[in-house]
C-alpha atoms as a PDB file:
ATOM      1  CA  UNK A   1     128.259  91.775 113.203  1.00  0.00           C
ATOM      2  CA  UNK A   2     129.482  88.419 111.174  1.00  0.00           C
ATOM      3  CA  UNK A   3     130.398  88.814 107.571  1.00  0.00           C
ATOM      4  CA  UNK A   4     127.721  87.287 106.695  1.00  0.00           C
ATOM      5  CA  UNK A   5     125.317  89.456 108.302  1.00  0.00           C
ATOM      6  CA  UNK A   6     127.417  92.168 106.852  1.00  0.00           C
ATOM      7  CA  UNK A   7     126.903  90.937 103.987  1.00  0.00           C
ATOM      8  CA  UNK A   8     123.037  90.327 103.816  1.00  0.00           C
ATOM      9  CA  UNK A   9     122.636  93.950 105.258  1.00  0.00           C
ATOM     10  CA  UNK A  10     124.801  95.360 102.230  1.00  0.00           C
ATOM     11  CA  UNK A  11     122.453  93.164  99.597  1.00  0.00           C
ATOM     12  CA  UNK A  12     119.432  94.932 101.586  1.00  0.00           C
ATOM     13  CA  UNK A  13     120.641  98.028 100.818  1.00  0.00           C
ATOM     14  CA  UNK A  14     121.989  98.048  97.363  1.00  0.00           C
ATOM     15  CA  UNK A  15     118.256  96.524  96.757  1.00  0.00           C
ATOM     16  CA  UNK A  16     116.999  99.764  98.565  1.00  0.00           C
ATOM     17  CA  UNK A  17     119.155 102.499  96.929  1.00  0.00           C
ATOM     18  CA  UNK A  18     118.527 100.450  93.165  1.00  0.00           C
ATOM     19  CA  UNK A  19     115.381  98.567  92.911  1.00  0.00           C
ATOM     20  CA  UNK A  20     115.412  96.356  90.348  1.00  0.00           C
ATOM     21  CA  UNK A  21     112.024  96.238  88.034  1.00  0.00           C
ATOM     22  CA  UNK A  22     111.329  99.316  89.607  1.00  0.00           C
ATOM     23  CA  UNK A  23     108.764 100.685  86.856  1.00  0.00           C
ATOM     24  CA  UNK A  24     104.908 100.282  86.040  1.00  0.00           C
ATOM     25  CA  UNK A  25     104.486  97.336  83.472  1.00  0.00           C
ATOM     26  CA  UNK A  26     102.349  97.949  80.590  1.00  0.00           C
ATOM     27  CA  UNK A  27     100.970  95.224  79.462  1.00  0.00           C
ATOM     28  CA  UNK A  28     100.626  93.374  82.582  1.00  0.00           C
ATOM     29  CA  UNK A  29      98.192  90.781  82.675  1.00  0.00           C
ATOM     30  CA  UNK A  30      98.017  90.783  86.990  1.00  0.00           C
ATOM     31  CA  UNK A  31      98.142  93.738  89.134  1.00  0.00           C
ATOM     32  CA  UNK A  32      97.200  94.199  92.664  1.00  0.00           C
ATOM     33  CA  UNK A  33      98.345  96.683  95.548  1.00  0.00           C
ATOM     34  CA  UNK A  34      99.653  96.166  99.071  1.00  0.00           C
ATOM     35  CA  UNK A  35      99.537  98.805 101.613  1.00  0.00           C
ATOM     36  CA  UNK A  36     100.324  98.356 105.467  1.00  0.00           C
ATOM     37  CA  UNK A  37      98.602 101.266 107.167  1.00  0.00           C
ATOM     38  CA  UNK A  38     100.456 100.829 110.534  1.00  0.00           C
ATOM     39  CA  UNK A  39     103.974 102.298 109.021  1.00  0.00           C
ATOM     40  CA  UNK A  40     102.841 103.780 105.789  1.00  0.00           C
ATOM     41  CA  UNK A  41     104.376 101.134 103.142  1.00  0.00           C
ATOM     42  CA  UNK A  42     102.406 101.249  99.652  1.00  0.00           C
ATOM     43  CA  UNK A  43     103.471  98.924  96.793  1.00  0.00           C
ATOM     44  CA  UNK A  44     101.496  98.295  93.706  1.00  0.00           C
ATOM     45  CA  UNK A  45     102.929  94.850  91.644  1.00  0.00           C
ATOM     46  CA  UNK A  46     102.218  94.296  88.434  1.00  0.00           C
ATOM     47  CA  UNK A  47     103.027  91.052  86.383  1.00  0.00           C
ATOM     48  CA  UNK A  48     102.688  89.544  82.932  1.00  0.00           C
ATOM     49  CA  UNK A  49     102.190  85.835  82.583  1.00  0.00           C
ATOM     50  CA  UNK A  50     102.691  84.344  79.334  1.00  0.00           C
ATOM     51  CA  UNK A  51     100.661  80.692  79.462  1.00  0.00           C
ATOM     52  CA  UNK A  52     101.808  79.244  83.610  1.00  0.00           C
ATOM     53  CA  UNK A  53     104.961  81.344  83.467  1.00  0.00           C
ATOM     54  CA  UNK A  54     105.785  84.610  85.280  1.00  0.00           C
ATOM     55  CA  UNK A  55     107.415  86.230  81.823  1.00  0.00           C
ATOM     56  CA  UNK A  56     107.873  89.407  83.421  1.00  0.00           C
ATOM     57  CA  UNK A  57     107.165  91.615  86.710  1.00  0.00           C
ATOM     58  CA  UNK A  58     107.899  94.578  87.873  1.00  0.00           C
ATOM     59  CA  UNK A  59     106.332  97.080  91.213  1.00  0.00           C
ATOM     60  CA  UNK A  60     106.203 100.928  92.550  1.00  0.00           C
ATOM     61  CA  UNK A  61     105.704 102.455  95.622  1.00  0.00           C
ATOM     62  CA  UNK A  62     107.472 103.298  98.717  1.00  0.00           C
ATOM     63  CA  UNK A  63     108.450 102.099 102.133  1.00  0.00           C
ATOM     64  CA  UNK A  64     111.148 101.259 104.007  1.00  0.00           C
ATOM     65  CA  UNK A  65     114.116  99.613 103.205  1.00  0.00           C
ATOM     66  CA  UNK A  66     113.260  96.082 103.875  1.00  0.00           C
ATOM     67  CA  UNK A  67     110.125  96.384 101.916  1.00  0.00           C
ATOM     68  CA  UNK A  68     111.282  98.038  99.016  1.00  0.00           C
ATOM     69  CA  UNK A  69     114.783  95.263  98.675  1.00  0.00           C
ATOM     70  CA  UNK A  70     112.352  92.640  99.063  1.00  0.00           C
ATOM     71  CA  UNK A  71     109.799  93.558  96.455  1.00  0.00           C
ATOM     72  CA  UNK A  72     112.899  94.158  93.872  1.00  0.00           C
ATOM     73  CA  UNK A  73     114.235  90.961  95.236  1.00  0.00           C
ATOM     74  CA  UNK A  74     111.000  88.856  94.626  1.00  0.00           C
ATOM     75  CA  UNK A  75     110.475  90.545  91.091  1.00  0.00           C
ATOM     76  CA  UNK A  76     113.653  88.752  90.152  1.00  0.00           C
ATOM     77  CA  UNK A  77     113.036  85.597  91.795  1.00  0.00           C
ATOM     78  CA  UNK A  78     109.263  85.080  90.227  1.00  0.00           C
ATOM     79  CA  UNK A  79     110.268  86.043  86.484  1.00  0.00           C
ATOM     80  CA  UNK A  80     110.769  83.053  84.500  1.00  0.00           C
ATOM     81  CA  UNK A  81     108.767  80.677  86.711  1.00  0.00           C
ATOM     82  CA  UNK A  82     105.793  79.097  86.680  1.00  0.00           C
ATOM     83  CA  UNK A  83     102.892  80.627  88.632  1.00  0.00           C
ATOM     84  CA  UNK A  84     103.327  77.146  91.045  1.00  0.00           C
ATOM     85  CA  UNK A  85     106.893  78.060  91.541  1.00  0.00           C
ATOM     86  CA  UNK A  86     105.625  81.336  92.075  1.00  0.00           C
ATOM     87  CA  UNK A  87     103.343  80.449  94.596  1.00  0.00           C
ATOM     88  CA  UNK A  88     105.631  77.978  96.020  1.00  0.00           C
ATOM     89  CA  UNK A  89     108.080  80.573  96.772  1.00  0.00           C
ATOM     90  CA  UNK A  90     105.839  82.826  98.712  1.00  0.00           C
ATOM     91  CA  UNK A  91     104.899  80.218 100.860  1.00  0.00           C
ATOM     92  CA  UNK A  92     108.688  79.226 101.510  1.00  0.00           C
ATOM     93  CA  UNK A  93     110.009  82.798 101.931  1.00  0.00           C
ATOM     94  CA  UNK A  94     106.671  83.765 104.130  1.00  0.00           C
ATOM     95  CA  UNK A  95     107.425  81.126 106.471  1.00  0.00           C
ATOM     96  CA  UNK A  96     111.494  81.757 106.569  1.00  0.00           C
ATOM     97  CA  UNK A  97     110.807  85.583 107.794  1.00  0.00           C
ATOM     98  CA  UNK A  98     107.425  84.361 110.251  1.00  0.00           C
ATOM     99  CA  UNK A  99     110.018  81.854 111.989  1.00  0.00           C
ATOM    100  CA  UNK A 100     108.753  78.048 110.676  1.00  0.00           C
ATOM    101  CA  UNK A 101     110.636  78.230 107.122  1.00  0.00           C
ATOM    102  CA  UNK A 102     113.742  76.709 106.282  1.00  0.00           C
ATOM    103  CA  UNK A 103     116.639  78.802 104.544  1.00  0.00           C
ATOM    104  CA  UNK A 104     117.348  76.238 102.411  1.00  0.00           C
ATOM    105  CA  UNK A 105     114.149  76.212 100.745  1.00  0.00           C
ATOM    106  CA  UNK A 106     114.484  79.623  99.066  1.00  0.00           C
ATOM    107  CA  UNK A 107     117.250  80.395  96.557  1.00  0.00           C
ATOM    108  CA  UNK A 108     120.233  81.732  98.247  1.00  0.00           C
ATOM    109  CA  UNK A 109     119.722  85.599  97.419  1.00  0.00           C
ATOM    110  CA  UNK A 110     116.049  85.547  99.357  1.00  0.00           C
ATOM    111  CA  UNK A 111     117.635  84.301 102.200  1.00  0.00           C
ATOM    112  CA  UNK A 112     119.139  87.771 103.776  1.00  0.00           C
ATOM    113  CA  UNK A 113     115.598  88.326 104.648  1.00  0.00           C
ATOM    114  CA  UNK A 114     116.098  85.431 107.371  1.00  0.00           C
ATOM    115  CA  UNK A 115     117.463  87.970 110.230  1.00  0.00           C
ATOM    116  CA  UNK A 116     113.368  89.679 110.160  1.00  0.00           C
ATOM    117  CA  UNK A 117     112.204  86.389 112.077  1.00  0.00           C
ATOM    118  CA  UNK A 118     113.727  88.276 114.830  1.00  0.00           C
ATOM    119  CA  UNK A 119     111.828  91.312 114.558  1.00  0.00           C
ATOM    120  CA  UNK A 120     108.093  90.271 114.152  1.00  0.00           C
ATOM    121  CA  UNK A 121     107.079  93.816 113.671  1.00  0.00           C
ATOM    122  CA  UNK A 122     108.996  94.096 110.395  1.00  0.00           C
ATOM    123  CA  UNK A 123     107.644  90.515 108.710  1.00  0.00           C
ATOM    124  CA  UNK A 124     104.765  92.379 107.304  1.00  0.00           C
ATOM    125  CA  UNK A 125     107.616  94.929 105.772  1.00  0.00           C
ATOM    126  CA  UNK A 126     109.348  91.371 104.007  1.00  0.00           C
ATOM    127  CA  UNK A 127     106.014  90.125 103.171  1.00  0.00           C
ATOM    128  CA  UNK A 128     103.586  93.395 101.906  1.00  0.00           C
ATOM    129  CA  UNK A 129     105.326  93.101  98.397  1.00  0.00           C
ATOM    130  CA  UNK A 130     104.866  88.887  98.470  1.00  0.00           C
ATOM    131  CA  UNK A 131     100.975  89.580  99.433  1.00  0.00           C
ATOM    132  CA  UNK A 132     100.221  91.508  96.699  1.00  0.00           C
ATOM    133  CA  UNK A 133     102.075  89.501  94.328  1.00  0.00           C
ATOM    134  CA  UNK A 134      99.812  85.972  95.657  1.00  0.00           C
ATOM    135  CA  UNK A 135      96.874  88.502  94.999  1.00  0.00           C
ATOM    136  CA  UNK A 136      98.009  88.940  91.776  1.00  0.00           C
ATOM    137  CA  UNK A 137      97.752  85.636  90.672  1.00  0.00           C
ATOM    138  CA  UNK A 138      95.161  85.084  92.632  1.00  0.00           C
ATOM    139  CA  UNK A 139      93.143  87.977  90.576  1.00  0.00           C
ATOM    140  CA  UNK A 140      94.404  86.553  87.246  1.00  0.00           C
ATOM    141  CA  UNK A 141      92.864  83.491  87.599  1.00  0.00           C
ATOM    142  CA  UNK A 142      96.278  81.108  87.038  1.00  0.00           C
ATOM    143  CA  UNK A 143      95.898  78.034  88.314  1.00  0.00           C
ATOM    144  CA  UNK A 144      97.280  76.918  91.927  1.00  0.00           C
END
């Protein structure tokens, strides 16, 4: 294993063991849930947009490791940003772990999640949290 994959795995699982955001948000403004019933992963997402921006988010649930690092990771990426950037970032990340994204258009942190492309079964794992986030905004109405 490179360093670098050494290193990816260890940001995986500090992610996993600590969850960032990891608490209901009460006084969202978008919530939605994301379940995959083929391994059991169930995350509900919950954000607060103040105007276009992403002032706050935050998400529950349980799953494996790779889903649960992701959803902390993503809660950190989206806060601060515009619902665009937002949705702009879904799009790059979903197509970096399906195989057609480019590294380089995520910010560095999201890019440990590169390594799933190789295991198709686990992109849903990388992606249930970034679903139900989209279907957040989606819910709330905030422009594309």
């Amino acid at each position: 294993m490179s360093e670098l994959d050494e290193l990816y795995q260890s940001l995986i699982l500090d992610h996993n063991r600590a969850p960032r955001n990891y608490h209901a948000l009460d006084d969202a403004t978008a919530h939605a849930e994301g379940r995959n019933p083929l391994c059991g992963d169930s995350y509900e997402i919950w954000l607060r947009l103040d105007g276009n921006t992403v002032a706050d988010a935050a998400f529950l649930g349980q799953g494996c490791a790779i889903s649960k690092a992701s959803a902390s990771m993503m809660t950190q990426a989206i806060k601060g940003r515009t619902v665009a950037e937002a949705r702009a970032l879904f799009d790059a990340f979903h197509q970096l772990v399906a195989g057609s994204g480019r590294a380089e258009a995520l910010p560095a942190k999201l890019r440990v999640f590169q390594g799933v492309r190789a295991f198709p079964i686990r992109v849903k794992c990388a992606t249930l949290s970034w679903h139900a986030m989209k279907e957040a905004l989606d819910r709330s109405g905030s422009p594309a």
